[in-house]
Protein backbone atom coordinates (compact mmCIF):
# COMPACT_ATOMS: atom_id res chain seq x y z
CA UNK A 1 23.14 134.29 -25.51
CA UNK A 2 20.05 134.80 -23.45
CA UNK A 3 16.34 135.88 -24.29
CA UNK A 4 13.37 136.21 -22.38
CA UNK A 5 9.62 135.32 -23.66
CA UNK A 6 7.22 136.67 -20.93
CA UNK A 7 3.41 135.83 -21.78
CA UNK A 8 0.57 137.65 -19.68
CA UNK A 9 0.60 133.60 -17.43
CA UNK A 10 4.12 132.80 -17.28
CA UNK A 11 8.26 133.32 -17.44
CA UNK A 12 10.14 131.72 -19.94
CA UNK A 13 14.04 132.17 -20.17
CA UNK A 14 16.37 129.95 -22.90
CA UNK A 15 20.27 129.97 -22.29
CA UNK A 16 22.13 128.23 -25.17
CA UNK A 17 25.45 126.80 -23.87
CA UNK A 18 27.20 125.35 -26.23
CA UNK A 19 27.09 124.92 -30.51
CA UNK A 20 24.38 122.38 -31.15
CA UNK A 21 26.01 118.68 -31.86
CA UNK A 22 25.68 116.82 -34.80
CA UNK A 23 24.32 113.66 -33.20
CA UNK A 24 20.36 114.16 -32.04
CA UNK A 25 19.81 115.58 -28.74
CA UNK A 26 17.44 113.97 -26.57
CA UNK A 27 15.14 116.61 -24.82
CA UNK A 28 14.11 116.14 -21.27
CA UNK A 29 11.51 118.42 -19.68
CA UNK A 30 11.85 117.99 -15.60
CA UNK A 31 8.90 119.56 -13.26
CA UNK A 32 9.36 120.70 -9.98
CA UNK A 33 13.06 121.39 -11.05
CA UNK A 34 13.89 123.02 -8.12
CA UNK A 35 12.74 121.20 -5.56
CA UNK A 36 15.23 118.87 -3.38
CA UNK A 37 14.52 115.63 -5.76
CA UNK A 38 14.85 117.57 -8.86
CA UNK A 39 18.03 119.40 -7.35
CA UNK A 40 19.48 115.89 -7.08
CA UNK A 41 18.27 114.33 -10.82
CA UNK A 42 19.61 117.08 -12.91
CA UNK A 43 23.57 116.91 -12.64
CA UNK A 44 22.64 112.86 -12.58
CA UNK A 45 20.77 113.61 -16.31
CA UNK A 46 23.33 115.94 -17.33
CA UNK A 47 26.47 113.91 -16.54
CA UNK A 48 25.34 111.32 -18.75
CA UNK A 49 24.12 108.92 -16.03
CA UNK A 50 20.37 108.20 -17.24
CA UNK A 51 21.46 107.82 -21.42
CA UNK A 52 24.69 107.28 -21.57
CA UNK A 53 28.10 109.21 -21.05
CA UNK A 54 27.79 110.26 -25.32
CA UNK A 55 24.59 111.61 -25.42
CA UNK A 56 23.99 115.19 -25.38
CA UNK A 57 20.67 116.57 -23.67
CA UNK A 58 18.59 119.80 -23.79
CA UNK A 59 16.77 120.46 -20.35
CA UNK A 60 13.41 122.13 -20.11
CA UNK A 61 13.00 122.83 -16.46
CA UNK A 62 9.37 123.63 -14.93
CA UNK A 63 8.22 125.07 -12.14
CA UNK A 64 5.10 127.03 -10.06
CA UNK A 65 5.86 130.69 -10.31
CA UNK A 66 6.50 131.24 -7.08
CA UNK A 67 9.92 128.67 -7.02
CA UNK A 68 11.00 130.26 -10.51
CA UNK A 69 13.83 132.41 -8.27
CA UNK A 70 14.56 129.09 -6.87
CA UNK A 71 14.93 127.44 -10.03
CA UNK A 72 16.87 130.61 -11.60
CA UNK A 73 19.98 129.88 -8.82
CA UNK A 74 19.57 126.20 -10.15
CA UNK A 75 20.27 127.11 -13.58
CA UNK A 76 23.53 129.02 -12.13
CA UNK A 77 25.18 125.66 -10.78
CA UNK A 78 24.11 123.81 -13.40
CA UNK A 79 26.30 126.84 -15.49
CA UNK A 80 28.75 126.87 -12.90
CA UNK A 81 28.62 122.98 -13.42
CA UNK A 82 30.10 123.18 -17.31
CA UNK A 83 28.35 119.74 -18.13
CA UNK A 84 29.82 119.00 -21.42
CA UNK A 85 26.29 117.10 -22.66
CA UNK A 86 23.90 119.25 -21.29
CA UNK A 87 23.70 121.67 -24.61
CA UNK A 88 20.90 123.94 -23.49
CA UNK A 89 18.21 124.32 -20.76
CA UNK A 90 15.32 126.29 -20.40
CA UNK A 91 13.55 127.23 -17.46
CA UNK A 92 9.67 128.29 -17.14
CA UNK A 93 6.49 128.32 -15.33
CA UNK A 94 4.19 127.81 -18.48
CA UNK A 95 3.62 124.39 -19.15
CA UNK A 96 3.23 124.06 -22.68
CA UNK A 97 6.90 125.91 -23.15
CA UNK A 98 8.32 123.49 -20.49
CA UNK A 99 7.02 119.97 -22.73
CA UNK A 100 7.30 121.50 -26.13
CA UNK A 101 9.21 118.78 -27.86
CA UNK A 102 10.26 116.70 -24.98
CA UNK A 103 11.61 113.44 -25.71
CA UNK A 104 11.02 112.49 -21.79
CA UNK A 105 9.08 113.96 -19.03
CA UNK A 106 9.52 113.53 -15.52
CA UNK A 107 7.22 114.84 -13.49
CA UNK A 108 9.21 115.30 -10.00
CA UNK A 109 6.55 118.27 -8.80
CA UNK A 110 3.53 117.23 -6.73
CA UNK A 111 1.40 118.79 -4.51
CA UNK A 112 2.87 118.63 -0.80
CA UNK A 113 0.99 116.99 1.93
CA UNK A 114 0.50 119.93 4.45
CA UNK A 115 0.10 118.90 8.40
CA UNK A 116 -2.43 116.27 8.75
CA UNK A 117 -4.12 116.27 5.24
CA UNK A 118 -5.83 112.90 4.56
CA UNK A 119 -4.76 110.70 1.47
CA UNK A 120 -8.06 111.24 0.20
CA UNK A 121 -7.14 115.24 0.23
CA UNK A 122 -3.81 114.95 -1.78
CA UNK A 123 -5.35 112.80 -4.20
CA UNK A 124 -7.80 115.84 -5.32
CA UNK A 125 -5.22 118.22 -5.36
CA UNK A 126 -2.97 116.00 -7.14
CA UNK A 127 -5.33 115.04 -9.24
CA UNK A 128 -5.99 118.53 -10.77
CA UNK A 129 -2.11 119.27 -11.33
CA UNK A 130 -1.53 116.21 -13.03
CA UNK A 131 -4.72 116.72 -15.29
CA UNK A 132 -2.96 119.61 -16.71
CA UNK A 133 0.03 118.08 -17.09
CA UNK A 134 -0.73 115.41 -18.89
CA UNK A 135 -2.92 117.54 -21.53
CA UNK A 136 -0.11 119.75 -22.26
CA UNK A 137 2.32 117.03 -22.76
CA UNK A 138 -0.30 115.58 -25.63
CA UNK A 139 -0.22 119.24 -26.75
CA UNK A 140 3.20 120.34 -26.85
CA UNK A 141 5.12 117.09 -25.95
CA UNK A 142 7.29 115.24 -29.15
CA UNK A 143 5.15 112.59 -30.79
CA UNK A 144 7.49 109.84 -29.15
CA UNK A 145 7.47 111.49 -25.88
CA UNK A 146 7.88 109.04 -22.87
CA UNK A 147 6.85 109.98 -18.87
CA UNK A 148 7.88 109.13 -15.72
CA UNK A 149 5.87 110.06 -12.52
CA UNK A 150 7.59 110.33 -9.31
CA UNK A 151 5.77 113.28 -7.41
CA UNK A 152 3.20 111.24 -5.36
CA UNK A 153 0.93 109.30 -4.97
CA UNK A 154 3.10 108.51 -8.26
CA UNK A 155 1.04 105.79 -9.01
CA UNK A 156 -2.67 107.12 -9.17
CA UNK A 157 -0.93 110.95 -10.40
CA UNK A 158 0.40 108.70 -13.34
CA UNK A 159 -3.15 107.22 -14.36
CA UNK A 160 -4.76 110.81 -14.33
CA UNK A 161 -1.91 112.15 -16.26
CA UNK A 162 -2.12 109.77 -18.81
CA UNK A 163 -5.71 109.59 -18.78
CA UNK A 164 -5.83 113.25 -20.23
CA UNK A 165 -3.18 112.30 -22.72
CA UNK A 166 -5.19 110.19 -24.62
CA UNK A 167 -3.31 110.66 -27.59
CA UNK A 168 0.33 109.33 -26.00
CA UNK A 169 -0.08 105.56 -25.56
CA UNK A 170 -0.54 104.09 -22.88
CA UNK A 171 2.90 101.84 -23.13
CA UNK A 172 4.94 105.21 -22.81
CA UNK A 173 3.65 106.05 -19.19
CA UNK A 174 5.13 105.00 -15.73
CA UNK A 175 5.30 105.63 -11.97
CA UNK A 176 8.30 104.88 -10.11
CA UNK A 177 8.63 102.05 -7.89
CA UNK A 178 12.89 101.52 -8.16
CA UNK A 179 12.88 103.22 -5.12
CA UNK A 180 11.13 100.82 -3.19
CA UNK A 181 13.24 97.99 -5.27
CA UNK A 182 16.53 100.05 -4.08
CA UNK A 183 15.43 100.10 -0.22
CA UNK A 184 14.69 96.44 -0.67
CA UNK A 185 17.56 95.43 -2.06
CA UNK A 186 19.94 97.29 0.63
CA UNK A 187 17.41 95.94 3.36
CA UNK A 188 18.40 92.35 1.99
CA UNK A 189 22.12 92.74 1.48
CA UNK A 190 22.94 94.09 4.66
CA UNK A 191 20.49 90.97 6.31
CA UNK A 192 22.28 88.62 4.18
CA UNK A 193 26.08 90.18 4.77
CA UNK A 194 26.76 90.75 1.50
CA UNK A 195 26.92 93.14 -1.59
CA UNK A 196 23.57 94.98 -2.89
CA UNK A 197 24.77 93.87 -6.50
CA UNK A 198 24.08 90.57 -5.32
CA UNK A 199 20.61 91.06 -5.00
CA UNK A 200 18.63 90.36 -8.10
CA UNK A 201 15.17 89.41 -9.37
CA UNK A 202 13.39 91.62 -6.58
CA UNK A 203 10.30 93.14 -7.75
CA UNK A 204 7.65 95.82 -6.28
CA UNK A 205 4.05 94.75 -6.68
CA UNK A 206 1.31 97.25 -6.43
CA UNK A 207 1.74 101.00 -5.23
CA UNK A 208 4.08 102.56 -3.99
CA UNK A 209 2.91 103.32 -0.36
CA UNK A 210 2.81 101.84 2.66
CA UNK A 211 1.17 98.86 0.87
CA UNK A 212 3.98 97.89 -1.60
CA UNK A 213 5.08 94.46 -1.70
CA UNK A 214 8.68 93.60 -1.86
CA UNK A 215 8.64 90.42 -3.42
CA UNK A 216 11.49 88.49 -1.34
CA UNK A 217 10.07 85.38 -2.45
CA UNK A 218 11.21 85.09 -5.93
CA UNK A 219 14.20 87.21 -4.71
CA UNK A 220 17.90 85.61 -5.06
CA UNK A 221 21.39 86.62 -3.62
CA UNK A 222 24.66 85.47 -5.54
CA UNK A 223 22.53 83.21 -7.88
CA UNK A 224 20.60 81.76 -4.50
CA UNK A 225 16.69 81.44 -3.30
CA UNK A 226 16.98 84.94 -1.05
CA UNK A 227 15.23 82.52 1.75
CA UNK A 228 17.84 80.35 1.78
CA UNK A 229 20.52 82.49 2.03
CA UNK A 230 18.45 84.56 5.06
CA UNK A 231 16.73 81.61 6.86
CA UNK A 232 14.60 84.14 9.32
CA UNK A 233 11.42 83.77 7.73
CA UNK A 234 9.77 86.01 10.19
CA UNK A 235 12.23 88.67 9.94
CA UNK A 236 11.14 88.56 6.10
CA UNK A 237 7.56 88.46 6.05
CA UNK A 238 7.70 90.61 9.36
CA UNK A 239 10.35 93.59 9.81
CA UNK A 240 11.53 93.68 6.13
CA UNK A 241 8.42 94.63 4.35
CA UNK A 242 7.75 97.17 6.94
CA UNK A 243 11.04 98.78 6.71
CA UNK A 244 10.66 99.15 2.75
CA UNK A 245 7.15 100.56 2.91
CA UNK A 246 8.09 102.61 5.83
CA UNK A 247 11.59 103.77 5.04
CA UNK A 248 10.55 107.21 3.52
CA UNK A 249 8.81 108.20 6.45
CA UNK A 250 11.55 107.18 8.28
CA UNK A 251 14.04 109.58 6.57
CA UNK A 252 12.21 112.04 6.73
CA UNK A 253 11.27 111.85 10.35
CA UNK A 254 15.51 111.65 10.90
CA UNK A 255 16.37 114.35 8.05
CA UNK A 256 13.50 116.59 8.61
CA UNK A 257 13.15 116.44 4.57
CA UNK A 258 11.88 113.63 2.44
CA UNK A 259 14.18 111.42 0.70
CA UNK A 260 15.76 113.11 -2.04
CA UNK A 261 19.12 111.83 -3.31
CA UNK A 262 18.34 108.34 -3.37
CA UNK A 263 14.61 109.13 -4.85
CA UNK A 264 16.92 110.65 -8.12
CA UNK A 265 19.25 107.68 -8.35
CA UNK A 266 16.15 105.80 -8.31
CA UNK A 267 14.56 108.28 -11.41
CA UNK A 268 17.66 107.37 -13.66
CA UNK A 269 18.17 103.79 -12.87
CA UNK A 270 14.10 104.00 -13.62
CA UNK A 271 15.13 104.97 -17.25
CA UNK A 272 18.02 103.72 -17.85
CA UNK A 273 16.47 100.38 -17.38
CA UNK A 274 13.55 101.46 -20.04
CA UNK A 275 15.83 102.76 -22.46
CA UNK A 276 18.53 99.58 -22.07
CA UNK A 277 18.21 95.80 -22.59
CA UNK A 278 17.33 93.82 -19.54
CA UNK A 279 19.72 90.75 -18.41
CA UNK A 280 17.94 87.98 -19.77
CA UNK A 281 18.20 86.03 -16.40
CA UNK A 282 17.00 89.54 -13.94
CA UNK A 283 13.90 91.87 -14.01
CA UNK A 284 13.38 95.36 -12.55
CA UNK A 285 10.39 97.21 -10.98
CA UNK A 286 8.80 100.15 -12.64
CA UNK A 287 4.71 100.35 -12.75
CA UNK A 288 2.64 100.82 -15.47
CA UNK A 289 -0.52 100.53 -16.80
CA UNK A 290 -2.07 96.64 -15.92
CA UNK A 291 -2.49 94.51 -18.26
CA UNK A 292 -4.73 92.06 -16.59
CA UNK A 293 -1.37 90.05 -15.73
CA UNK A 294 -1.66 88.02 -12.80
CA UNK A 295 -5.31 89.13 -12.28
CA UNK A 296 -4.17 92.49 -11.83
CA UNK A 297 -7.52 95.03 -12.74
CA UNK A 298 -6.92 96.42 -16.16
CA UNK A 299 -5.96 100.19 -16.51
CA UNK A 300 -4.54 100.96 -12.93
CA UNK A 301 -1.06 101.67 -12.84
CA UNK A 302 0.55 99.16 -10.66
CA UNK A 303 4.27 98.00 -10.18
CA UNK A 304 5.04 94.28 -11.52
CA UNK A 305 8.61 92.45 -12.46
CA UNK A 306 9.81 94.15 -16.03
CA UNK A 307 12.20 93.55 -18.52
CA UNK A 308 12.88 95.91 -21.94
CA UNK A 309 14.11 94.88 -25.00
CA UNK A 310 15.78 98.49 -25.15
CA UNK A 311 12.58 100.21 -26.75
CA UNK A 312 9.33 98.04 -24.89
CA UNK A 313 9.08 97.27 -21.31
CA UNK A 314 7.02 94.25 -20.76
CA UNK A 315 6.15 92.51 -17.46
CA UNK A 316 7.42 88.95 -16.92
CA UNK A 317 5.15 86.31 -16.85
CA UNK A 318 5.50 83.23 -14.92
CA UNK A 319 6.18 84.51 -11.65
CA UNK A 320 5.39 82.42 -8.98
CA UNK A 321 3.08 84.14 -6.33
CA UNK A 322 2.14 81.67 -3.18
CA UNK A 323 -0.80 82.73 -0.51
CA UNK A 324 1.27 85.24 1.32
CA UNK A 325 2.43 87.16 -1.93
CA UNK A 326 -1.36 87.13 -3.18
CA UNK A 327 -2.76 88.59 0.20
CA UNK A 328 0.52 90.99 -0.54
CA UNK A 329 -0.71 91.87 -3.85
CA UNK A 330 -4.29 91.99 -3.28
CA UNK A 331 -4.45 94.48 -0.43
CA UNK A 332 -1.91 96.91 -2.44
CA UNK A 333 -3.85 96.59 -5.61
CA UNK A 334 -6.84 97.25 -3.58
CA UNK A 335 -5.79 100.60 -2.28
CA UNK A 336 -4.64 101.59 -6.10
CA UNK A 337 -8.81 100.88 -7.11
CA UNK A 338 -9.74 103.00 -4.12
CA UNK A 339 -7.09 105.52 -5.62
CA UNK A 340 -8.56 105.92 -8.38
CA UNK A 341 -12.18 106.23 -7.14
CA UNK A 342 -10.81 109.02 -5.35
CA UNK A 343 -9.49 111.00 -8.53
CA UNK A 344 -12.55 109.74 -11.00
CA UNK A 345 -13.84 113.51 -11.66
CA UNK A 346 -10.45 113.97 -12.95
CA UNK A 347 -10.50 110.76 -15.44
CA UNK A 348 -12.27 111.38 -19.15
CA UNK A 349 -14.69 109.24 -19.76
């Protein structure tokens, strides 16, 4: 069964796959659907790896008009695919039809960085996509909807998002930092000789940039201190952080193309880790809107250590932070405020 809704602004198309299930379907509205990171997330959603292998899903997939042919040859694998949870999906260009009723949102699209545009630049353009976004997901969004940013500068396109969503609490927004926990974790196990499951209690601080902090301090491998089980201090205050901060421009320098598989394992593990219980004795890294923790400035959205009871993500308190983690911290939460000044016009007062 297929119809097509075509208002004077945008393309709407609904394909209904399957009878819907009795048990409630979690809706999941994805933009930038069909670009290489949201190419990579939806099977992942779809095959049950972000809420379980038992819980069906309706995707509402968004993009700019000119990718909607793109997005339509998508839709055909993900057909092709026969997902047995994924119950519907929609594909559109309008935004309002793309959140109506989502459950989640993950905002994937961003504006691209084109030749040598400055930080400064992207941040403008950003800031005006995001702006929209985040008023239609107020608008047309479910009343418990929950967002994650990943289309970047994740951080500072999360605080104007949720700044003109005024409405949606601020608990239910987030950027995604997992992928710099990920890359630090791998960087860490293969140093150490060992398995990357081995590698807990490794947070992100700050932004996720060339600034991000991979906190090998508190760190520990097979129950262990991560410094004592790697001994080469200078290796970890030296060439690891730079290979975490640096390691997307790294890939894409090698692949041509920005990271894009591991940036979608990263999206689910994101939520799976919000929607599931933390291990009591482990945190994760996902940032959020500051609390004031750890002298942290209020209201940016910056990347701490987290746990979730399964419904509330909190960040852990008690983490011990020495001189070289508070220079760490300071200079990454530093570039977040300047961020922000940057995208201002594009924050209600």
């Amino acid at each position: 069964m297929c119809a097509m809704v075509c208002p004077l602004s945008a393309i709407t198309v609904e394909v209904a796959l399957l009878p819907m299930p009795t048990r409630a379907l979690i809706r999941i509205a994805v933009t930038g659907a069909a670009g290489h990171v949201g190419y990579s997330l939806l099977p992942r959603i779809a095959l049950g790896l972000m809420f379980g292998p038992d819980q069906p899903v309706e995707l509402q997939l968004i993009e700019i008009p000119q990718a909607m042919k793109a997005l339509e040859a998508v839709v055909m694998e993900l057909h092709d695919c026969v997902l047995p949870l994924m119950k519907s999906v929609s594909l559109t260009d309008d935004l309002g039809a793309g959140f109506r009723g989502a459950n989640w949102v993950v905002l994937c699209g961003s504006a691209p960085r084109e030749g040598r545009m400055e930080r400064k630049a992207l941040l403008g353009v950003s800031g005006k996509v995001f702006a929209s976004q985040g008023k239609a997901i107020m608008a047309h969004a479910a009343s418990d909807v929950r967002t994650l940013v990943v289309g970047n500068p994740c951080n500072t396109n999360c605080l104007v998002a949720m700044s003109n969503a005024k409405d949606v609490p601020a608990e239910r927004w987030f950027a995604m930092t997992r992928l710099d926990e990920n890359r630090a974790k791998a960087q860490l196990a293969l140093k150490a000789g060992t398995q990357w499951t081995d590698v807990t209690n490794l947070a992100i601080w700050g932004n996720h940039s060339g600034t991000a902090f991979p906190d090998f301090l508190n760190a520990r491998i097979a129950g262990k201190p991560a410094i004592d089980v790697i001994t080469d201090r200078a290796w970890l205050e030296g060439d690891f952080i730079k290979t975490v901060q640096q390691r997307g421009a790294a890939i894409l320098k090698a692949r041509g193309l920005s990271a894009a598989q591991s940036a979608a394992h990263a999206a689910v593990e994101t939520i799976r880790s919000i929607v599931n219980p933390t291990l009591a004795d482990d945190w994760n890294s996902v940032a959020l809107p500051s609390d004031g923790s750890y002298g942290i400035e209020k209201g940016i959205i910056c990347s701490f250590p987290t746990r979730s009871d399964g419904s509330k993500v909190e960040v852990v308190q008690g983490v011990p932070i020495n001189d070289f983690a508070r220079a760490k911290i300071d200079a990454t939460v530093k570039e977040l405020v300047y961020e922000r000044a940057m995208v201002q016009e594009q924050i209600p007062v």
